[in-house]
C-alpha atoms as a PDB file:
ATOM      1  CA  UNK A   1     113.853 145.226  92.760  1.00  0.00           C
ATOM      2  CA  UNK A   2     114.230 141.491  93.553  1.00  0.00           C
ATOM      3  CA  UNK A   3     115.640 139.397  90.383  1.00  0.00           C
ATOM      4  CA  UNK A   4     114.814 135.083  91.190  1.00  0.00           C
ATOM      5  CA  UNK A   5     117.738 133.068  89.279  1.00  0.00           C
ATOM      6  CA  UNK A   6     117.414 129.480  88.948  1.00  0.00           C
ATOM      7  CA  UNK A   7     120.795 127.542  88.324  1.00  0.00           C
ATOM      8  CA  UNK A   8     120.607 125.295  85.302  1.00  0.00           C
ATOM      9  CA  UNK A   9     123.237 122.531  85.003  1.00  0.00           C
ATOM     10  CA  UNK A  10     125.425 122.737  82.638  1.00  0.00           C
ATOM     11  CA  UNK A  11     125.230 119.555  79.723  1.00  0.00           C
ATOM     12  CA  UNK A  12     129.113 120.110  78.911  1.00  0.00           C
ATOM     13  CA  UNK A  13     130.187 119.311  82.232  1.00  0.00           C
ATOM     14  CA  UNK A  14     130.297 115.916  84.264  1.00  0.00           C
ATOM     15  CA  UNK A  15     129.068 116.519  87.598  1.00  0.00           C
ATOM     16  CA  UNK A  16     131.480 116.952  90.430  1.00  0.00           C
ATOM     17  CA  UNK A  17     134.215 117.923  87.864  1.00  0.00           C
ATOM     18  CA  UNK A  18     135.777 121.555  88.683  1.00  0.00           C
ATOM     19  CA  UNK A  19     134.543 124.462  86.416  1.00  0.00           C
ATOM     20  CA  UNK A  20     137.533 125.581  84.407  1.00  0.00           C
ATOM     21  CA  UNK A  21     137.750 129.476  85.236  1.00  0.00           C
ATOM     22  CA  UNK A  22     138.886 132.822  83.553  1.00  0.00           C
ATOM     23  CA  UNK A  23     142.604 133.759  82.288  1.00  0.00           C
ATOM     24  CA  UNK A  24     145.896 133.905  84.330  1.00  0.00           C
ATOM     25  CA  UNK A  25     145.245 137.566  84.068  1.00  0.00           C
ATOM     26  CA  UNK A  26     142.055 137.405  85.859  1.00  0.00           C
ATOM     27  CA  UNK A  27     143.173 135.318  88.147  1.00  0.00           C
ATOM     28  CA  UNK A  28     145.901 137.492  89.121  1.00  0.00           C
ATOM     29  CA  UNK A  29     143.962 140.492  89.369  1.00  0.00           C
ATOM     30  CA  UNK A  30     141.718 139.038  91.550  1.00  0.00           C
ATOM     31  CA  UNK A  31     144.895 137.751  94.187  1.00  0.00           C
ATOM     32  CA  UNK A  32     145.766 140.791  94.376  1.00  0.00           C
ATOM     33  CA  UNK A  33     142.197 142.243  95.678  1.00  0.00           C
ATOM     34  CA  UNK A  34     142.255 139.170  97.875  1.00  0.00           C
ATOM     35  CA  UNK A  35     144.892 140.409  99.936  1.00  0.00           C
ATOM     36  CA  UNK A  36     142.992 143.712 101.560  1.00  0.00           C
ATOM     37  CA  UNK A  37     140.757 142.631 104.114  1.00  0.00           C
ATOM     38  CA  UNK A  38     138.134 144.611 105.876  1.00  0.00           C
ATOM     39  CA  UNK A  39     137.405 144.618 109.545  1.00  0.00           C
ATOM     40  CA  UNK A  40     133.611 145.040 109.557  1.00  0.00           C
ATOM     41  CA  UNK A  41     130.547 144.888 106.909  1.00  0.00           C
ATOM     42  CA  UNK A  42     130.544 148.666 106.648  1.00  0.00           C
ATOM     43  CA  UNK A  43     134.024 149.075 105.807  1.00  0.00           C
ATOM     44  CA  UNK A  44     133.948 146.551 103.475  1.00  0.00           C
ATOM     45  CA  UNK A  45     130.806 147.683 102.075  1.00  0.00           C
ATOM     46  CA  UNK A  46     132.422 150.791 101.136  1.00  0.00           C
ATOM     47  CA  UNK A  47     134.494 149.701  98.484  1.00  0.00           C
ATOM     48  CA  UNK A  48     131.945 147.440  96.902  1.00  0.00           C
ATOM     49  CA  UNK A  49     130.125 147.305  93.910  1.00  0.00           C
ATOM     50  CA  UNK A  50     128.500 143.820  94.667  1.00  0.00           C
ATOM     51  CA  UNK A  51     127.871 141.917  97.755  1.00  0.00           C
ATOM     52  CA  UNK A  52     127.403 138.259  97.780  1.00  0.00           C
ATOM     53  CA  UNK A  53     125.583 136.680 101.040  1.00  0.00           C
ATOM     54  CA  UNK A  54     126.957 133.155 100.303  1.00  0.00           C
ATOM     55  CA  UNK A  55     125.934 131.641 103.779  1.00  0.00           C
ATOM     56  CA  UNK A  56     122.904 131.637 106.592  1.00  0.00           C
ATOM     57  CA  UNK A  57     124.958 133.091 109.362  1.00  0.00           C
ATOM     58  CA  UNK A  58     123.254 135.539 111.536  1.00  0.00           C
ATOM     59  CA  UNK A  59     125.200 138.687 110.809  1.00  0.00           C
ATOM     60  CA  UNK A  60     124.248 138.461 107.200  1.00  0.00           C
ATOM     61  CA  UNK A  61     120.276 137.749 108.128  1.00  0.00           C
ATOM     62  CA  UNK A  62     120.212 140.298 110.061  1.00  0.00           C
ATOM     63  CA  UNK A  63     121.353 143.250 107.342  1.00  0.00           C
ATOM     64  CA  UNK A  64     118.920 145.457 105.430  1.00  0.00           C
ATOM     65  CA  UNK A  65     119.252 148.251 102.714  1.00  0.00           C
ATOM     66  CA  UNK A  66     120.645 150.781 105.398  1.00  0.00           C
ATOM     67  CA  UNK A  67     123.498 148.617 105.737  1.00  0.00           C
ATOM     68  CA  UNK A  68     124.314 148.539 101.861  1.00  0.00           C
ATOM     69  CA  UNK A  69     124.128 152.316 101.823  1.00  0.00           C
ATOM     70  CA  UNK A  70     127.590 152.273 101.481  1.00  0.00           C
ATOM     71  CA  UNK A  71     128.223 150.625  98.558  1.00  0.00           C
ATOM     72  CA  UNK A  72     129.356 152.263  95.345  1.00  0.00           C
ATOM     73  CA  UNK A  73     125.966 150.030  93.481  1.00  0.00           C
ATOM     74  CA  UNK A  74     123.433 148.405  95.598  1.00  0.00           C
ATOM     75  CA  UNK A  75     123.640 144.836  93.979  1.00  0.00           C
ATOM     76  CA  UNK A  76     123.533 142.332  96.352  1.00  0.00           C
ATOM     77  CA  UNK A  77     123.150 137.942  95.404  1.00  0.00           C
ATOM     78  CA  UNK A  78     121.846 136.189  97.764  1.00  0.00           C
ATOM     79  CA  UNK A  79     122.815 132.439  97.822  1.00  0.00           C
ATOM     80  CA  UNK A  80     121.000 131.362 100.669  1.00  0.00           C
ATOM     81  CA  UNK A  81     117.761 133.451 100.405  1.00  0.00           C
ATOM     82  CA  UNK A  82     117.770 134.594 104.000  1.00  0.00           C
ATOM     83  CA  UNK A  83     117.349 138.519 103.493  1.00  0.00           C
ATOM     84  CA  UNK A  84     114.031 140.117 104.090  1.00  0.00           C
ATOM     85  CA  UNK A  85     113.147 141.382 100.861  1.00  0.00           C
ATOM     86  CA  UNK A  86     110.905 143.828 101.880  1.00  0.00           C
ATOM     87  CA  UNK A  87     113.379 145.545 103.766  1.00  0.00           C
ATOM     88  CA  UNK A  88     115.917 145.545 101.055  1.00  0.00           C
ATOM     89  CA  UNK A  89     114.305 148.746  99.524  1.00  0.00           C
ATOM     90  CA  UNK A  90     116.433 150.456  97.006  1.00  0.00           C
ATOM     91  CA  UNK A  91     119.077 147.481  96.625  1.00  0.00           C
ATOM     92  CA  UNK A  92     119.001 145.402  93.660  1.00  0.00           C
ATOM     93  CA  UNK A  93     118.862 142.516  95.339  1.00  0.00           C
ATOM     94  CA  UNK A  94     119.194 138.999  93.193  1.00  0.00           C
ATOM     95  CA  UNK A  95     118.033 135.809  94.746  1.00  0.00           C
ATOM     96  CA  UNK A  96     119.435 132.702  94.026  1.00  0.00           C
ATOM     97  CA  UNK A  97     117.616 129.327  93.126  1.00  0.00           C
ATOM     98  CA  UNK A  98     113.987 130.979  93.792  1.00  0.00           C
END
């Protein structure tokens, strides 16, 4: 299933102002996650509920639902729309700004 999401702007916020983000609690929770790092996709993959392809570099063109077998949910957002969706079979794949 591929889900198009188009970023509206928000009207409370100036552009170019930083977006004011979750508690101290999420924060830390998330520093702590930060600190494991994987040494390939598949490794990484393993652990992951979500992927998110956030640039055009070739090892992330280049993937396809066999490589997200892995994952714990198949939900991958993708920034750049550079995956082939047609062979993301069987991932929930989420595209980003249409």
């Amino acid at each position: 299933m591929t889900r198009i999401v188009s970023r509206p702007h928000s009207r409370n916020r100036t552009p170019g102002t930083p977006r004011k983000c979750g508690s101290p609690v999420t924060r830390t929770a998330s520093a702590e996650r930060a600190r494991s790092f994987a040494k390939d996709f598949k490794s990484a993959f393993a652990q992951a509920d979500v992927c998110i392809v956030h640039n055009d570099w070739s090892q992330w063109r280049d993937l396809t639902a066999k490589d997200f077998a892995p994952m714990r949910r198949k939900v991958v957002i993708d920034g750049p729309r550079i995956l082939d969706r047609e062979k993301m079979e069987g991932v929930d794949l989420i595209v980003l700004g249409g």
